[in-house]
PDB file of N, CA and C in Angstrom:
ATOM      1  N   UNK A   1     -23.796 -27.485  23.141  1.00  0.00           N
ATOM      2  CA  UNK A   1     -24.098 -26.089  22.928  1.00  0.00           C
ATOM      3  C   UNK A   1     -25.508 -25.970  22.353  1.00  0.00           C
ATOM      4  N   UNK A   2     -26.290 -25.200  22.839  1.00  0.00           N
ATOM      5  CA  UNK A   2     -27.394 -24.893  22.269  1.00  0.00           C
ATOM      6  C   UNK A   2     -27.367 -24.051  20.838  1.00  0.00           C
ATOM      7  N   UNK A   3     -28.552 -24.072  20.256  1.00  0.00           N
ATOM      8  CA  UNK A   3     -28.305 -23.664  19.122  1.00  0.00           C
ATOM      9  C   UNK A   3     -28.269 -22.596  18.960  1.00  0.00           C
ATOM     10  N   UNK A   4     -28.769 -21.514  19.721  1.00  0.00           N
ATOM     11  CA  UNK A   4     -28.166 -19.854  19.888  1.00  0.00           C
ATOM     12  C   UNK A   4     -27.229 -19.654  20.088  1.00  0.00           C
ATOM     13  N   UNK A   5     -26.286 -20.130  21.042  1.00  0.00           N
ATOM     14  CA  UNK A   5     -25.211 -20.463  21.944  1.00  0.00           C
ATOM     15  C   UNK A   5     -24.190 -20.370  20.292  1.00  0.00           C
ATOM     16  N   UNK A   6     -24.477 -21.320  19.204  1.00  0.00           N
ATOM     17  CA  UNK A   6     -24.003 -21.950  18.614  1.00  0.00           C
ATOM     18  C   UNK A   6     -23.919 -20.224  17.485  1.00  0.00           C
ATOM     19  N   UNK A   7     -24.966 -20.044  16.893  1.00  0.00           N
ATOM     20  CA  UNK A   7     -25.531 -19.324  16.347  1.00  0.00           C
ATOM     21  C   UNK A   7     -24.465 -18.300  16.748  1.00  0.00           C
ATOM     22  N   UNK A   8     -24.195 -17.581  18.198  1.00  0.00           N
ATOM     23  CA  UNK A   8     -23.975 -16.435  18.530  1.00  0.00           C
ATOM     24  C   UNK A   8     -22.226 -16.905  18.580  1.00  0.00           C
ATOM     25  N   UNK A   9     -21.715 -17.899  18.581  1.00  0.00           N
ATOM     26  CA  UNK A   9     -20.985 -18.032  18.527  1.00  0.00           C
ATOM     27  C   UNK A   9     -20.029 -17.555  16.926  1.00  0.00           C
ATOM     28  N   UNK A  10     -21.009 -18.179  15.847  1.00  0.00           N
ATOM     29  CA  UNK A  10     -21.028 -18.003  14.646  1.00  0.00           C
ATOM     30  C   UNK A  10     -20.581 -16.486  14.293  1.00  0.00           C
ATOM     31  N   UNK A  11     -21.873 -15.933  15.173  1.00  0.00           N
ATOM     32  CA  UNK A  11     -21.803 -14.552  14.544  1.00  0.00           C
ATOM     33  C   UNK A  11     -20.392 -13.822  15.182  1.00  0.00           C
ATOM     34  N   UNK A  12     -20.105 -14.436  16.306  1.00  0.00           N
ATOM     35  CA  UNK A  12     -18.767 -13.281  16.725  1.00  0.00           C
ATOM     36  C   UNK A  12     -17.634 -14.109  15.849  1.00  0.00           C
ATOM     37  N   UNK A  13     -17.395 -14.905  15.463  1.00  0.00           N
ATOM     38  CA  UNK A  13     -16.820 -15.646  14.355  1.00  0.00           C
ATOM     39  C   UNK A  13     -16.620 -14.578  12.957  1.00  0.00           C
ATOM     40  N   UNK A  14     -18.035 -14.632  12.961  1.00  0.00           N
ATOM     41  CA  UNK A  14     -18.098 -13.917  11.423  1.00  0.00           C
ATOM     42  C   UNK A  14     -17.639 -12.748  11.822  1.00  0.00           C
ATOM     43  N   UNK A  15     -18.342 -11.963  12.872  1.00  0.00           N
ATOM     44  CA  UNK A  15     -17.341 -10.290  13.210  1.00  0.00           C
ATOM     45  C   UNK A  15     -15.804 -10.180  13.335  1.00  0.00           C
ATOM     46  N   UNK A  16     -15.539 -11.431  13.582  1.00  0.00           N
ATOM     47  CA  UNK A  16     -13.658 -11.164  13.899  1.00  0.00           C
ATOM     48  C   UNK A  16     -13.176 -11.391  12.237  1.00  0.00           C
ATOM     49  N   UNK A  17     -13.798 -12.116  11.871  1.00  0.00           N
ATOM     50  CA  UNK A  17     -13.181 -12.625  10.287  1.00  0.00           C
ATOM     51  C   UNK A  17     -13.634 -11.148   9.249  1.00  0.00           C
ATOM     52  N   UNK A  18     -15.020 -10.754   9.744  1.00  0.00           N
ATOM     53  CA  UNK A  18     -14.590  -9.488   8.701  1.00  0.00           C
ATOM     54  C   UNK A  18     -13.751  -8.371   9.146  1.00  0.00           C
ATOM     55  N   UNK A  19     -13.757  -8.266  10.794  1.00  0.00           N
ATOM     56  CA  UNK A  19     -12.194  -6.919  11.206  1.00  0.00           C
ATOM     57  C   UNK A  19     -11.521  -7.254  10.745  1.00  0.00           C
ATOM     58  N   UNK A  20     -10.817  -8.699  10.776  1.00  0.00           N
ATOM     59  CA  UNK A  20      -9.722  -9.113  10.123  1.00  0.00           C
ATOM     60  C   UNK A  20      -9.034  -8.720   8.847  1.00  0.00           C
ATOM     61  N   UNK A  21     -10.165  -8.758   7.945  1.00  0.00           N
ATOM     62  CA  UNK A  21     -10.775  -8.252   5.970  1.00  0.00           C
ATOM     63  C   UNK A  21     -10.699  -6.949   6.128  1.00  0.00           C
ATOM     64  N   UNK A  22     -11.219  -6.014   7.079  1.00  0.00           N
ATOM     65  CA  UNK A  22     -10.765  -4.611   7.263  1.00  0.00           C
ATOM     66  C   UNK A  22      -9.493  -4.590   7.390  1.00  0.00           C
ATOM     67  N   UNK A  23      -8.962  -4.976   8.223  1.00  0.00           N
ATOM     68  CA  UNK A  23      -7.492  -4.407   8.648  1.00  0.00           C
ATOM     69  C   UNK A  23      -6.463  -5.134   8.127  1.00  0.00           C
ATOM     70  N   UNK A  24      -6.754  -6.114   6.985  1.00  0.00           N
ATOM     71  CA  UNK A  24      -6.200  -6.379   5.613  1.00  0.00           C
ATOM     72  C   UNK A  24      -6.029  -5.490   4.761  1.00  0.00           C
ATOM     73  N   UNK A  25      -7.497  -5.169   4.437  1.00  0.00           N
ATOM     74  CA  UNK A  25      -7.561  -4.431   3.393  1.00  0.00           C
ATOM     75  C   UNK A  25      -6.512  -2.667   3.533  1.00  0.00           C
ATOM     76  N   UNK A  26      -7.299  -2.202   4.810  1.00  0.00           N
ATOM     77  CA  UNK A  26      -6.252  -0.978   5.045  1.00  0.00           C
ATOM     78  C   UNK A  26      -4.855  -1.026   4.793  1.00  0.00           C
ATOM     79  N   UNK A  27      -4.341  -1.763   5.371  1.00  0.00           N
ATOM     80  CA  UNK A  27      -3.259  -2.435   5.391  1.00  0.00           C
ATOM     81  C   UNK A  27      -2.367  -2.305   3.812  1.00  0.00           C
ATOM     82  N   UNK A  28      -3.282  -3.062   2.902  1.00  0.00           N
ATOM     83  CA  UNK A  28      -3.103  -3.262   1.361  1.00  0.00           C
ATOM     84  C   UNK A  28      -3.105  -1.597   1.244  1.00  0.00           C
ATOM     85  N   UNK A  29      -3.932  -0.884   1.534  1.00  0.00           N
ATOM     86  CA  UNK A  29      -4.131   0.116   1.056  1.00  0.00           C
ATOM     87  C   UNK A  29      -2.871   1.054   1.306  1.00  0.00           C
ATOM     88  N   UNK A  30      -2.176   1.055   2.789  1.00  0.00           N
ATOM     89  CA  UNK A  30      -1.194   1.867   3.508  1.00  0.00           C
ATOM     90  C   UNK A  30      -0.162   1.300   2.203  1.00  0.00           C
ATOM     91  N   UNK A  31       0.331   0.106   1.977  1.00  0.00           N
ATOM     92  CA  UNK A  31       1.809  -0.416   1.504  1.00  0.00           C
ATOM     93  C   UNK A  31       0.724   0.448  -0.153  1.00  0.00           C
ATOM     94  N   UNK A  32       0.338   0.491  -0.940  1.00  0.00           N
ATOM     95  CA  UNK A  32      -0.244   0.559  -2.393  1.00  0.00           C
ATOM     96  C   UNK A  32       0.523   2.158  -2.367  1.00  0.00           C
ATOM     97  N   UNK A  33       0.006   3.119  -0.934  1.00  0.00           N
ATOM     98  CA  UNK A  33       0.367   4.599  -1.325  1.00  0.00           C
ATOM     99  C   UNK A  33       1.538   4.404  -0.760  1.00  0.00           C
ATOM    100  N   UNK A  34       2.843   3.456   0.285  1.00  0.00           N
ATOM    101  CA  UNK A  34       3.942   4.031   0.056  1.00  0.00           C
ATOM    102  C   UNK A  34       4.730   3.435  -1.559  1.00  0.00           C
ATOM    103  N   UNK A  35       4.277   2.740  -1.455  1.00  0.00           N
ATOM    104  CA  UNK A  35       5.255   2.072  -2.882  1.00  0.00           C
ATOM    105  C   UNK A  35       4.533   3.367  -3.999  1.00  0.00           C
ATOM    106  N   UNK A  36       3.543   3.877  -4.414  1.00  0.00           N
ATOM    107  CA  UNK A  36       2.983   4.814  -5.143  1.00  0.00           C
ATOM    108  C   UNK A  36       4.098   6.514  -4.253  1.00  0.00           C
ATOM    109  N   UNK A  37       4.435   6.282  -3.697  1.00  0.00           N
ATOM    110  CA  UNK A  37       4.725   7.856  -3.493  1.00  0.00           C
ATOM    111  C   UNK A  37       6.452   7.354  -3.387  1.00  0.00           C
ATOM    112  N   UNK A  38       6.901   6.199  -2.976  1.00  0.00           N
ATOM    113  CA  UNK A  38       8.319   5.866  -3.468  1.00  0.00           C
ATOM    114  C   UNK A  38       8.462   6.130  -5.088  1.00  0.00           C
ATOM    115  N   UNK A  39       7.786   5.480  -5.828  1.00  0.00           N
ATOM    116  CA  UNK A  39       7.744   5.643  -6.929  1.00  0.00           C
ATOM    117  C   UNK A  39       7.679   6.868  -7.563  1.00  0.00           C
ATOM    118  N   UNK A  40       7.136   7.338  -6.819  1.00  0.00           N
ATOM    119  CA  UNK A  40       7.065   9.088  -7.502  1.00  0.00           C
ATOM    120  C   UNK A  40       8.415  10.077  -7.073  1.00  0.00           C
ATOM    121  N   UNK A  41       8.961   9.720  -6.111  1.00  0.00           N
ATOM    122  CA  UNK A  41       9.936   9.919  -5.284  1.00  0.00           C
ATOM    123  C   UNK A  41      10.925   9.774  -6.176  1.00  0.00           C
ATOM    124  N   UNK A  42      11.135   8.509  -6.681  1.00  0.00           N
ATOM    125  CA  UNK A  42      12.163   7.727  -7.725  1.00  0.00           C
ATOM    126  C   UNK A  42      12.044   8.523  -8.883  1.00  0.00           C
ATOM    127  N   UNK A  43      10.969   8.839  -9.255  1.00  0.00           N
ATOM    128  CA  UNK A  43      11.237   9.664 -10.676  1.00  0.00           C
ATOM    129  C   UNK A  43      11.328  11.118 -10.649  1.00  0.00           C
ATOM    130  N   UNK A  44      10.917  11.455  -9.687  1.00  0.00           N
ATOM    131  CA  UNK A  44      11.497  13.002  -9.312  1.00  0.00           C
ATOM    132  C   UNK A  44      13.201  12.807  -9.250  1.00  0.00           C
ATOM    133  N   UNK A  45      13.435  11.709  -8.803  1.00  0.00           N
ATOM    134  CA  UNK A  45      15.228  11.637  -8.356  1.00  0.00           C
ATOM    135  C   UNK A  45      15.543  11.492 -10.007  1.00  0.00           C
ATOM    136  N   UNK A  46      15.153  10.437 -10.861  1.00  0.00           N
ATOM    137  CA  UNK A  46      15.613  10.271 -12.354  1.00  0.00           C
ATOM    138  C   UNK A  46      15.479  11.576 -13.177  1.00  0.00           C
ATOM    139  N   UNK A  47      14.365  11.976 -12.903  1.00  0.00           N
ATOM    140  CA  UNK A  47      14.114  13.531 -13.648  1.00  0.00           C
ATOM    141  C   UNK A  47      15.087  14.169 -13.567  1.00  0.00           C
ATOM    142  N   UNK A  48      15.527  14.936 -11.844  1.00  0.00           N
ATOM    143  CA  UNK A  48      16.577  15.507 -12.002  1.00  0.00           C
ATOM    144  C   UNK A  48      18.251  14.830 -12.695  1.00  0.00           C
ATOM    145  N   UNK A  49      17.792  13.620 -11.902  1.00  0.00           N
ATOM    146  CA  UNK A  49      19.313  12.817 -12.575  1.00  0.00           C
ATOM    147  C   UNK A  49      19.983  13.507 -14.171  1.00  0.00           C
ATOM    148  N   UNK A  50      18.634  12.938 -15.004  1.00  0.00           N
ATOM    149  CA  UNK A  50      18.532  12.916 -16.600  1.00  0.00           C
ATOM    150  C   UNK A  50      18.788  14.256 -17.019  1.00  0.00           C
ATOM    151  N   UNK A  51      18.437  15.840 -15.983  1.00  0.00           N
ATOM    152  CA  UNK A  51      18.664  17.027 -16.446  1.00  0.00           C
ATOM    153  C   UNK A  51      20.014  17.340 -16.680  1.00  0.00           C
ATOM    154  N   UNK A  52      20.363  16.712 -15.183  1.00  0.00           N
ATOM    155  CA  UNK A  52      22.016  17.006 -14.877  1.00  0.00           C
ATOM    156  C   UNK A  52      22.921  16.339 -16.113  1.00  0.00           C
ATOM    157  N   UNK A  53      22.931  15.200 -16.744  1.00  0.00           N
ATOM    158  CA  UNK A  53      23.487  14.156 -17.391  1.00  0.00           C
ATOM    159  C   UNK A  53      23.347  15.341 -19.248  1.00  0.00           C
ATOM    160  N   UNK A  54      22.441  15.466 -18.792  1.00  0.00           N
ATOM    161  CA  UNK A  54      22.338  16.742 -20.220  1.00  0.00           C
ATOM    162  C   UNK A  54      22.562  17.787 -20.399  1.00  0.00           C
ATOM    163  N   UNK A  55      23.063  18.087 -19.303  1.00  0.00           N
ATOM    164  CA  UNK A  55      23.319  19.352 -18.950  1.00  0.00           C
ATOM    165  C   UNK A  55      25.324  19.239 -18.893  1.00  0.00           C
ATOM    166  N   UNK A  56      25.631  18.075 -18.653  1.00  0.00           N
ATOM    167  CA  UNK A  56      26.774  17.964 -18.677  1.00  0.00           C
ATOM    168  C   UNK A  56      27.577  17.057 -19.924  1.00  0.00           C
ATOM    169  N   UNK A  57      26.564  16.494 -21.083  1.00  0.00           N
ATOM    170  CA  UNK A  57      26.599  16.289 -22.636  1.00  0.00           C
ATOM    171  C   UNK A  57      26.460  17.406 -23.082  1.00  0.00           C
ATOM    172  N   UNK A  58      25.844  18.936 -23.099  1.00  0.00           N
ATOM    173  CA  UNK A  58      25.950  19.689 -23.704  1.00  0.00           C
ATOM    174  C   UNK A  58      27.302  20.681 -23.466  1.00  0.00           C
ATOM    175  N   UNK A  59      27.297  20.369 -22.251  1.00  0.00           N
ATOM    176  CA  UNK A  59      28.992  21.336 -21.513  1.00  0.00           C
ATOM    177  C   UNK A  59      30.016  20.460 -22.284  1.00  0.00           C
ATOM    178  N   UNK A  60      30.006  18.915 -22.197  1.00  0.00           N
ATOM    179  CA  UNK A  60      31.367  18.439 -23.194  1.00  0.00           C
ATOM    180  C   UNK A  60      31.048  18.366 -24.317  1.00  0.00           C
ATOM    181  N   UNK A  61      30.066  18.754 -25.135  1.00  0.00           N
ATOM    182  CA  UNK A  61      29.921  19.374 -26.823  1.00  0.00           C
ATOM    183  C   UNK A  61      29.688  17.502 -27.106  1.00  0.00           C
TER     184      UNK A  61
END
């Protein structure tokens, strides 16, 4: 291989390895906001849970 040959080879090397690092990273990013909006999900469900639960300690005195 010549050394451009070599060179250009390199560089489409290096372009696939950083899409790769992109569509990692997005990736990281997609799972970060569902587990962040499960989570928020979950405590909207406990919130109400915890109202009801007090609401039915104050009804049995």
């Amino acid at each position: 291989m010549s050394t451009f040959e070599e060179y250009a080879a390199l560089a489409r090397h290096l372009s696939e390895l950083r899409r790769a690092g992109e569509r990692d990273a997005a990736a990281d990013t997609a799972r970060r906001a569902a587990t962040r909006a499960a989570a928020d999900q979950l405590g909207h469900r406990l919130d109400a849970q915890e109202q009801r639960l007090r609401h039915l300690g104050r009804a049995a005195g």
